[in-house]
C-alpha atoms as a PDB file:
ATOM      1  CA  UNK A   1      44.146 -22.971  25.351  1.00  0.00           C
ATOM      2  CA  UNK A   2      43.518 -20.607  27.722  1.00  0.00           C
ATOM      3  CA  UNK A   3      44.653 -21.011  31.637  1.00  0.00           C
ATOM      4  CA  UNK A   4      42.586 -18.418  33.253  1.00  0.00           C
ATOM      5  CA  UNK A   5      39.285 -19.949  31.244  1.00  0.00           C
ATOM      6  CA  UNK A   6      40.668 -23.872  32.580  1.00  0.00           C
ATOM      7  CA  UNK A   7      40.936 -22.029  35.962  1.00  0.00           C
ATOM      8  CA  UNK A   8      37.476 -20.252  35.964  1.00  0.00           C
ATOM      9  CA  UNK A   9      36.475 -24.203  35.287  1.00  0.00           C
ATOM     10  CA  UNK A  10      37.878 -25.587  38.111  1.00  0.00           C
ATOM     11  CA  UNK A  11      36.862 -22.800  39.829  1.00  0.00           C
ATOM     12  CA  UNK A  12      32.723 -23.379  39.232  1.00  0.00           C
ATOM     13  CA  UNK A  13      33.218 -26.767  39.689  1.00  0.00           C
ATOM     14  CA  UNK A  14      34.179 -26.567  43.376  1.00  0.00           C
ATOM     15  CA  UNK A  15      31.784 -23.824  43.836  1.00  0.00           C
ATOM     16  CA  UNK A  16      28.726 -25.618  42.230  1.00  0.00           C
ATOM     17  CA  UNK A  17      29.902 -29.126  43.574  1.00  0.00           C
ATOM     18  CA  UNK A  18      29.588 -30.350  40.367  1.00  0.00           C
ATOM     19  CA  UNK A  19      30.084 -33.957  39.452  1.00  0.00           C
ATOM     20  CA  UNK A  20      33.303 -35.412  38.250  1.00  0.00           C
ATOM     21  CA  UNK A  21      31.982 -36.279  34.764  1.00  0.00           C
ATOM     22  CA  UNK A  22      30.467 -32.416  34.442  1.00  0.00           C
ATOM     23  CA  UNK A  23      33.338 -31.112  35.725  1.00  0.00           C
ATOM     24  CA  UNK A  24      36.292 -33.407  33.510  1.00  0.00           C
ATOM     25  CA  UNK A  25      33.616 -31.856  30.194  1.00  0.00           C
ATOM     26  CA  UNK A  26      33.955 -28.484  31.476  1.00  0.00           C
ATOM     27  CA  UNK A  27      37.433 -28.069  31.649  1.00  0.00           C
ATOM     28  CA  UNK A  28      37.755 -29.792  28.063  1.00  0.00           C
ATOM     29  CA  UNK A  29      35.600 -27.254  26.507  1.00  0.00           C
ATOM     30  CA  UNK A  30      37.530 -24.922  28.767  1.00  0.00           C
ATOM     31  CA  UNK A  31      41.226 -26.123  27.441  1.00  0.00           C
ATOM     32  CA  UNK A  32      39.772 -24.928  23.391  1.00  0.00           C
ATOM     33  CA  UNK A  33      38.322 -21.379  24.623  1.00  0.00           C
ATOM     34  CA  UNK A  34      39.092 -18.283  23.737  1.00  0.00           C
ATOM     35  CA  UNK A  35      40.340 -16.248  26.733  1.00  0.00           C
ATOM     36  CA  UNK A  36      38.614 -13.068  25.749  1.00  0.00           C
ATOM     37  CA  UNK A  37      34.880 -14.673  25.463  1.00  0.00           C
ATOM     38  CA  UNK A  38      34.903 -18.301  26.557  1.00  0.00           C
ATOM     39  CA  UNK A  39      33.835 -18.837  22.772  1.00  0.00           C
ATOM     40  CA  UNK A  40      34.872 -22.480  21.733  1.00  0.00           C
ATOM     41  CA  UNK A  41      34.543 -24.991  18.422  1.00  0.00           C
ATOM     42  CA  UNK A  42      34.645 -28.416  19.910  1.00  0.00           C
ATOM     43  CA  UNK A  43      32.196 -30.777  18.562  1.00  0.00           C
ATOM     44  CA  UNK A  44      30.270 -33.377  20.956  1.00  0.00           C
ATOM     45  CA  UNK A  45      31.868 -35.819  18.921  1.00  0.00           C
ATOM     46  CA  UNK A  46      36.060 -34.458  20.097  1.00  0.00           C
ATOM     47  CA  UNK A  47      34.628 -34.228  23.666  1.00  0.00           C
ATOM     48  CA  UNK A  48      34.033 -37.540  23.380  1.00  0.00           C
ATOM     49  CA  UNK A  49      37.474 -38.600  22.585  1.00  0.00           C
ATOM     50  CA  UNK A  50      39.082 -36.353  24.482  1.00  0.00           C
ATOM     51  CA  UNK A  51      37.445 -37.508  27.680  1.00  0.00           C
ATOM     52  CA  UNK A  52      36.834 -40.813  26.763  1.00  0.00           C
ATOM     53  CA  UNK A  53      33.088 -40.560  28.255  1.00  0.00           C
ATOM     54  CA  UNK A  54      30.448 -42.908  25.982  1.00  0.00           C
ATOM     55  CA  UNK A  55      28.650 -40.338  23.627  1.00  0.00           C
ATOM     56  CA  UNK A  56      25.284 -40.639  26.065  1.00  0.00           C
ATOM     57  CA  UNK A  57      27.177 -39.568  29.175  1.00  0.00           C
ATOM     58  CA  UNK A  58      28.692 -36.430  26.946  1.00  0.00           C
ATOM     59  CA  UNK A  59      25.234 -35.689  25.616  1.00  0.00           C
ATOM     60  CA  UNK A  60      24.153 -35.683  29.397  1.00  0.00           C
ATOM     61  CA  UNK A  61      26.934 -34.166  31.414  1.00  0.00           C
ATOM     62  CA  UNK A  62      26.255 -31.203  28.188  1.00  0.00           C
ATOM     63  CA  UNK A  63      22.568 -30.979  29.315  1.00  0.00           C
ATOM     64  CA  UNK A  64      23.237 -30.191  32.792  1.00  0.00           C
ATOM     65  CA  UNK A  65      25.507 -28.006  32.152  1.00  0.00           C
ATOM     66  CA  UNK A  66      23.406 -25.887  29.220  1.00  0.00           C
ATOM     67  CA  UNK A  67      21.244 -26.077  32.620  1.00  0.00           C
ATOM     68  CA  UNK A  68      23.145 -25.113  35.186  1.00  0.00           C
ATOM     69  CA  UNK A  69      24.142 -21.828  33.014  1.00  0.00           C
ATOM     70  CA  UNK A  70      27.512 -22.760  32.372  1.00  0.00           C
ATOM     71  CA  UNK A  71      28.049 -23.621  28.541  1.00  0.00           C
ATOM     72  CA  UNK A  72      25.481 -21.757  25.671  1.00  0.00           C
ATOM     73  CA  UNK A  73      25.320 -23.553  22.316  1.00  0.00           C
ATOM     74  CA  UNK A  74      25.031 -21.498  19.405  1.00  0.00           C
ATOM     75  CA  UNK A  75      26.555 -20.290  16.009  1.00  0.00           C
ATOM     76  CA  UNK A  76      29.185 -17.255  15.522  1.00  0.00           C
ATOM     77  CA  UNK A  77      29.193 -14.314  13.106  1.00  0.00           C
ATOM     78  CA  UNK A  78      29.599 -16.489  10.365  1.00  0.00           C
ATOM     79  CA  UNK A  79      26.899 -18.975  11.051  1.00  0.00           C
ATOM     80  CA  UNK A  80      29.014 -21.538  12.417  1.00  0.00           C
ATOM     81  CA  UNK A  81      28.329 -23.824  15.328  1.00  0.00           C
ATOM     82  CA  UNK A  82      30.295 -23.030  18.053  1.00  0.00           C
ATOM     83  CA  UNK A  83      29.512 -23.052  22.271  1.00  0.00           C
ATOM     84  CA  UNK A  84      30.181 -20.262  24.516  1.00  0.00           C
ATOM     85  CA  UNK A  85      31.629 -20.684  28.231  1.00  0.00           C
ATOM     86  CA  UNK A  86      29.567 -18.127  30.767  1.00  0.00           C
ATOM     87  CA  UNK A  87      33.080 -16.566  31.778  1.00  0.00           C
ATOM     88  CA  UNK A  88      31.633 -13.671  34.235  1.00  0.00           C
ATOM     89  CA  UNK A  89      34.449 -10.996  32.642  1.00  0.00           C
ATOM     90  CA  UNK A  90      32.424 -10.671  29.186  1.00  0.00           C
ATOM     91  CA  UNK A  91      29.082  -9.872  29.286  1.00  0.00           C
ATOM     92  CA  UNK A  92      26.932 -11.846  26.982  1.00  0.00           C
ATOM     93  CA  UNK A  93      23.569  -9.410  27.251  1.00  0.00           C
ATOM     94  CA  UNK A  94      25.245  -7.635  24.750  1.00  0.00           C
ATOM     95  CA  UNK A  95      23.466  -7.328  21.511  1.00  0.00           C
ATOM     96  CA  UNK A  96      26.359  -8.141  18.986  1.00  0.00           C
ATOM     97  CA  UNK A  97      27.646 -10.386  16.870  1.00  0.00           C
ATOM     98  CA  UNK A  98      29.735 -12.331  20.013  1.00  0.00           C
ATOM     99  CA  UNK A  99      25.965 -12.751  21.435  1.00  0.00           C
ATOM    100  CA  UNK A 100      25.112 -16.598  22.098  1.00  0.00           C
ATOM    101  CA  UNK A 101      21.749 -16.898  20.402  1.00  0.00           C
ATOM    102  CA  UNK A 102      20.178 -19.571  21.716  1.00  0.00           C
ATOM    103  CA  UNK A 103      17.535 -20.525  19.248  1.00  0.00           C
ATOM    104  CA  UNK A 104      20.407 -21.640  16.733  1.00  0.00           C
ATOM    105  CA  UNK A 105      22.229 -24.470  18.535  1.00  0.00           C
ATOM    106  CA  UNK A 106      23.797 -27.107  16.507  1.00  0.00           C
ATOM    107  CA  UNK A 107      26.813 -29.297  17.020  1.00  0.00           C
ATOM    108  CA  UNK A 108      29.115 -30.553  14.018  1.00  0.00           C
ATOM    109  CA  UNK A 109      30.459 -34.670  13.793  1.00  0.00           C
ATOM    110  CA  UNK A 110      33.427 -34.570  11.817  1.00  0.00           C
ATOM    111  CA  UNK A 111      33.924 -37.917  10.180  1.00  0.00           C
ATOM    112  CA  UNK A 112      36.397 -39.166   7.435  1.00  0.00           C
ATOM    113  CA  UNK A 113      33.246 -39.607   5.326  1.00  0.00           C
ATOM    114  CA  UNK A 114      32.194 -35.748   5.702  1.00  0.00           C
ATOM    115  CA  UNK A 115      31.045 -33.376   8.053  1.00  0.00           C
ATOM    116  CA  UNK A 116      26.886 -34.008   9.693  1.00  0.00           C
ATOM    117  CA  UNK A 117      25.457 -31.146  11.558  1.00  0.00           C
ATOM    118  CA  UNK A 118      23.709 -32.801  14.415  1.00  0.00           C
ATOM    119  CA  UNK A 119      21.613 -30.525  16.517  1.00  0.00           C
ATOM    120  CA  UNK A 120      23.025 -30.067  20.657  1.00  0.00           C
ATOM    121  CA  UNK A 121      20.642 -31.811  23.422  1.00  0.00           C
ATOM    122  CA  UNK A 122      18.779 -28.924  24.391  1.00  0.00           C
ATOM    123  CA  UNK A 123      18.385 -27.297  21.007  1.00  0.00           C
ATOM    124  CA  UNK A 124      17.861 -30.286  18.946  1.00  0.00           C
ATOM    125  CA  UNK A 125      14.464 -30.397  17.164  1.00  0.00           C
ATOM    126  CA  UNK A 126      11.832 -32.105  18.170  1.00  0.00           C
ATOM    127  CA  UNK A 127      11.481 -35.347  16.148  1.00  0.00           C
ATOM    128  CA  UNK A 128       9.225 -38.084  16.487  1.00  0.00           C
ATOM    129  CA  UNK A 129       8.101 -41.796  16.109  1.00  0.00           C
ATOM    130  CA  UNK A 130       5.539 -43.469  15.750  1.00  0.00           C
ATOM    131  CA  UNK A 131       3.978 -40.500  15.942  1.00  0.00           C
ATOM    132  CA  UNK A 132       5.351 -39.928  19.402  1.00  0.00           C
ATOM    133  CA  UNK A 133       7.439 -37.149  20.314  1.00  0.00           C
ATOM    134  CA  UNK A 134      11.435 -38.214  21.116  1.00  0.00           C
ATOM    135  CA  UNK A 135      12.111 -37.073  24.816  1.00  0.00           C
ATOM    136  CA  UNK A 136      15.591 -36.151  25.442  1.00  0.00           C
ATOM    137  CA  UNK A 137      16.163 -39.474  27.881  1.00  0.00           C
ATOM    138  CA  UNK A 138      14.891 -41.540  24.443  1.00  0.00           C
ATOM    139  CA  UNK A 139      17.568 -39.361  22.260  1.00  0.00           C
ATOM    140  CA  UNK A 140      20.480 -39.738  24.626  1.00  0.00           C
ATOM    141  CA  UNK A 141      20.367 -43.927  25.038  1.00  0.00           C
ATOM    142  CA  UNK A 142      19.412 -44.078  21.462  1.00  0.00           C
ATOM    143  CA  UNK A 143      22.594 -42.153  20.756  1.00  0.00           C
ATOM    144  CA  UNK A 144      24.516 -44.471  23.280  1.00  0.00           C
ATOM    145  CA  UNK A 145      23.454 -47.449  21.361  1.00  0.00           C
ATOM    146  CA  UNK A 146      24.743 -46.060  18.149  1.00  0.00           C
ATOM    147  CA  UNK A 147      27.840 -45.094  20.148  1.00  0.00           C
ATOM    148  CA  UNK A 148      28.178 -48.730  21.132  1.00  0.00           C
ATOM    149  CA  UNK A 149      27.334 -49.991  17.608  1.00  0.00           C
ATOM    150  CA  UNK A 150      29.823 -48.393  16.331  1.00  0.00           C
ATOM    151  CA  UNK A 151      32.341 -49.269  18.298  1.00  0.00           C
ATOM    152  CA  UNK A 152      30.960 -53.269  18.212  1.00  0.00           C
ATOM    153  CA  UNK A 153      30.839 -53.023  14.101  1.00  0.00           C
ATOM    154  CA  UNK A 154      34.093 -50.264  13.450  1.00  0.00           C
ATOM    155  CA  UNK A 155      31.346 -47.732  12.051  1.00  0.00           C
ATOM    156  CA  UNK A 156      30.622 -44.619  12.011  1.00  0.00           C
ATOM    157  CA  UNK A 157      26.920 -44.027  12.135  1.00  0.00           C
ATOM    158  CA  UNK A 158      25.008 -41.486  13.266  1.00  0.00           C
ATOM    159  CA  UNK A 159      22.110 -41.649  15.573  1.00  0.00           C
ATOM    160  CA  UNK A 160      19.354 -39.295  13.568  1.00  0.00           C
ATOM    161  CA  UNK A 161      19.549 -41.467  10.886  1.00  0.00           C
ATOM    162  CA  UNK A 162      18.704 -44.378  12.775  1.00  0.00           C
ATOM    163  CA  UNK A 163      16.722 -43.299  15.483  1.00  0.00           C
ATOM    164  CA  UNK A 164      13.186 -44.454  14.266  1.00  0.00           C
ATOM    165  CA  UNK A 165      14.156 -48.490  14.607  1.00  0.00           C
ATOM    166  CA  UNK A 166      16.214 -47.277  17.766  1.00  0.00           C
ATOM    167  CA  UNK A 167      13.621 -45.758  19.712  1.00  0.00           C
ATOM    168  CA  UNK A 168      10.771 -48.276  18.699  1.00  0.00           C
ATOM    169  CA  UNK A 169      12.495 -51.325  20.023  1.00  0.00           C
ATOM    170  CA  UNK A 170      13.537 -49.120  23.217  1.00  0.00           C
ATOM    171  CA  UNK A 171      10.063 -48.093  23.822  1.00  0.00           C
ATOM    172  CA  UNK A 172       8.869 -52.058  23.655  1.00  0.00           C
ATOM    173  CA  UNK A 173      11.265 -52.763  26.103  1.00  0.00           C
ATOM    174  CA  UNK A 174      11.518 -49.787  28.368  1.00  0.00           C
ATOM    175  CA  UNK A 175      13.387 -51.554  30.891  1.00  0.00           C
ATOM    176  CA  UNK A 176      16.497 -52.378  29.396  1.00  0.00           C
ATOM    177  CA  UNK A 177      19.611 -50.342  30.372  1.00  0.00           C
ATOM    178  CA  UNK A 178      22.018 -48.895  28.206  1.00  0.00           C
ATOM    179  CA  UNK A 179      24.149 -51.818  29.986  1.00  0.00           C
ATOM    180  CA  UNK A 180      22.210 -54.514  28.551  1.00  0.00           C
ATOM    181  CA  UNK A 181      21.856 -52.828  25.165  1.00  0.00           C
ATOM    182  CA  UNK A 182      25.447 -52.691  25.219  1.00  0.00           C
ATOM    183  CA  UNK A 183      25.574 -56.669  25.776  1.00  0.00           C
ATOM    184  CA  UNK A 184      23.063 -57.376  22.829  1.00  0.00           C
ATOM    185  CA  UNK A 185      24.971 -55.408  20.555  1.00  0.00           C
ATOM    186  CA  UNK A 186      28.161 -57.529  22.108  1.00  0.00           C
ATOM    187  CA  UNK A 187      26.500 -60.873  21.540  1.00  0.00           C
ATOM    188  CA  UNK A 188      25.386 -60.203  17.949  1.00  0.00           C
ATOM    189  CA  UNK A 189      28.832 -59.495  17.191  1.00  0.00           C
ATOM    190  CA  UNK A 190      30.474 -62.561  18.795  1.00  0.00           C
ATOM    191  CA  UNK A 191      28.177 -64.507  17.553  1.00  0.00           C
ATOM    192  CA  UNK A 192      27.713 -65.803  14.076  1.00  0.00           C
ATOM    193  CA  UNK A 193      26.517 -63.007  10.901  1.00  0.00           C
ATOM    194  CA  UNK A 194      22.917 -64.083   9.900  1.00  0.00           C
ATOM    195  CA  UNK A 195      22.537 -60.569   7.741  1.00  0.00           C
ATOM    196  CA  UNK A 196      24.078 -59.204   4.389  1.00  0.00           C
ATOM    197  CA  UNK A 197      25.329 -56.178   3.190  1.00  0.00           C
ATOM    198  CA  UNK A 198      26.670 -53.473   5.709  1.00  0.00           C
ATOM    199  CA  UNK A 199      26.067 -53.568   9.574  1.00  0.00           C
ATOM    200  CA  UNK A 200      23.569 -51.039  10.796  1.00  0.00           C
ATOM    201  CA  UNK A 201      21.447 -51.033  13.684  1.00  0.00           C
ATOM    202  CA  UNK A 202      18.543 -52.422  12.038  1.00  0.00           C
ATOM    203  CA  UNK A 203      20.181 -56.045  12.365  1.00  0.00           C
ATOM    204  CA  UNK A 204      19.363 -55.687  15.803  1.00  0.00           C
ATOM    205  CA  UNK A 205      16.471 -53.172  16.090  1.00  0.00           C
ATOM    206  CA  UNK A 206      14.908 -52.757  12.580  1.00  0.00           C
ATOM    207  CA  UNK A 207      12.112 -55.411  13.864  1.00  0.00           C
ATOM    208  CA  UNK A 208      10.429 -56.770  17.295  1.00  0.00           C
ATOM    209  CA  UNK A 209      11.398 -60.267  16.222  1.00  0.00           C
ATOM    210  CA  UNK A 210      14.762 -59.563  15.498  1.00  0.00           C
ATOM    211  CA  UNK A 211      15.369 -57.381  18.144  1.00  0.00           C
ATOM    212  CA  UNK A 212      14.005 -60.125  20.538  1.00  0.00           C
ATOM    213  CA  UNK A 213      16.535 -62.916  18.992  1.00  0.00           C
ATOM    214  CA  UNK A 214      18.991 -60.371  19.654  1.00  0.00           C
ATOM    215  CA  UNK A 215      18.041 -60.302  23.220  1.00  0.00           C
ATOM    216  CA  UNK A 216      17.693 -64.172  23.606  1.00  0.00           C
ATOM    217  CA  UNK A 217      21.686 -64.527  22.087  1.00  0.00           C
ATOM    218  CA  UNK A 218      22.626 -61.891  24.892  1.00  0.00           C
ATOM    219  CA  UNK A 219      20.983 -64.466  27.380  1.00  0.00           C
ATOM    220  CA  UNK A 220      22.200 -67.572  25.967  1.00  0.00           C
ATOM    221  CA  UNK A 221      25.467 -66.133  26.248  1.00  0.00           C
ATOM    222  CA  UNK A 222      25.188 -65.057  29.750  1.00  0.00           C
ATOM    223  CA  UNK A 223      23.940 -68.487  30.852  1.00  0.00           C
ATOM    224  CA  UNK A 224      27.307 -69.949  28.956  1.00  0.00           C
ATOM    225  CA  UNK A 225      29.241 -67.722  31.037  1.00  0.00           C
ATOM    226  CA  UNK A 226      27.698 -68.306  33.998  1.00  0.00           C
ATOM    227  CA  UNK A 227      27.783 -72.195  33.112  1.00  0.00           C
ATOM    228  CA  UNK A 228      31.515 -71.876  32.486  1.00  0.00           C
ATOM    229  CA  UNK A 229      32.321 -69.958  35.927  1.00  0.00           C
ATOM    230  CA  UNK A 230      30.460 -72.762  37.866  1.00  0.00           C
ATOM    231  CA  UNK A 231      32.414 -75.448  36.598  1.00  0.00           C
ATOM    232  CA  UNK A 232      36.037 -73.909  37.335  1.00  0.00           C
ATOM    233  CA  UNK A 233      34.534 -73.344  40.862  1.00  0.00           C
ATOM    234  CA  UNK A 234      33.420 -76.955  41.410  1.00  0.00           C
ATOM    235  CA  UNK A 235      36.518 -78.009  40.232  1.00  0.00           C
ATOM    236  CA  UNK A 236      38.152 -75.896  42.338  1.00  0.00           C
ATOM    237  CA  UNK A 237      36.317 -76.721  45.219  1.00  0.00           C
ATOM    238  CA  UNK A 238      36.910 -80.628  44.599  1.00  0.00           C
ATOM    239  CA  UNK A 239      40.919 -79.465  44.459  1.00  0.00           C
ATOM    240  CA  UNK A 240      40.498 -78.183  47.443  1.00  0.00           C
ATOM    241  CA  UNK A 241      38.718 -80.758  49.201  1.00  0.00           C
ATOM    242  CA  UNK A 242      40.953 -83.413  47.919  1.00  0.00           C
ATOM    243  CA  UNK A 243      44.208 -81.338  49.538  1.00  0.00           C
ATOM    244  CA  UNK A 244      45.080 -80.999  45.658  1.00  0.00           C
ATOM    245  CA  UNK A 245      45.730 -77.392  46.357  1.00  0.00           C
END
């Protein structure tokens, strides 16, 4: 950790106004730079737990601020994935081995089951479906779905591997928020297992037909809760009317 890189953090994030979600990332890259450089190893994946932010907001908050000229992904003299913070007292025009180069960004997920390279936001390569390129907005709530799978189903998934099925059922229903997405995934949990073998996202999104008696358990389950609320405030109501109160 380095307090004058944490301070140059809180610094730029008066100075560019950023928002608090920008500026909590910032200063967490900031807290695992190197003082000299602003060079840091964090993975997406540590932000994540260390802020607490869903994986989409990470993925986005990183965007903006690969954007606003802040935070360079790249890999180090040894070819390893690392970021770089724009600290103004190194220069990074330098042609050396400290130089951020930008066409070789890629962000490690450290798992128990192994490490996954998975490519950063703005570096990531283009990938497609259904013969469609994947658009960044596409690759971030895909990766907050498999953020909330995983959480619903105690896995640890990855969102290339499952993006296809993902981004299909997203583009059918273009609509849906990652809020709702997050209730489907809810309600096929709490409700009863119709598939075998291991959980992956293709019990909810591998089909349109699934995928939409995913959606209609979410509903059912909202109406129930709605149903449930009314009740206790009728009965409440007749309480009160009745001086039972």
């Amino acid at each position: 950790m380095s307090g004058k890189v944490v301070g140059w953090a809180f610094g730029q994030s008066r100075e560019r106004e950023l928002s608090p979600t920008q500026r909590f990332i910032l200063v967490a890259y900031a807290d695992n730079a190197a003082e000299a450089d602003g060079k840091c190893w964090p993975d997406k994946e540590e932000i994540v737990e260390k802020t607490g932010y869903s994986q989409a907001t990470v993925y986005r908050a990183i965007k903006e601020l690969e954007a606003a000229d802040l935070l360079v992904f790249t890999t180090d003299s040894r070819d390893r994935p690392c970021a770089y913070l724009m600290v103004p007292w190194f220069s990074h025009s330098e042609k050396d081995d400290s130089q951020p180069e930008k066409n070789n960004s890629h962000s490690e997920k450290r798992t128990n089951k192994g490490t996954v390279n998975e490519p950063s936001d703005r570096k990531r390569p283009k990938k497609k479906v259904g013969g469609k390129v994947v658009s960044d907005d596409e690759f971030a709530l895909a990766a907050a779905v498999v953020s909330m799978f995983n959480s619903s189903a105690g896995t640890e998934l990855t969102t290339d591997a499952h993006l296809t099925p993902i981004v299909g059922r997203c583009r059918e229903r273009p609509k849906l928020t990652e809020e709702q997405h997050g209730k489907i995934i809810e309600a096929v949990f709490a409700g009863e297992r119709w598939w075998k073998g291991p959980a992956t996202p293709k019990i909810i999104y591998g089909n349109p037909a699934i995928f939409e008696q995913s959606i209609e358990l979410a509903r059912e389950q909202a109406k129930k809760a709605t149903k449930r609320f009314d009740v206790n405030a009728e009965a409440e109501r007749i309480r009160r009317e009745q001086g039972l109160d």
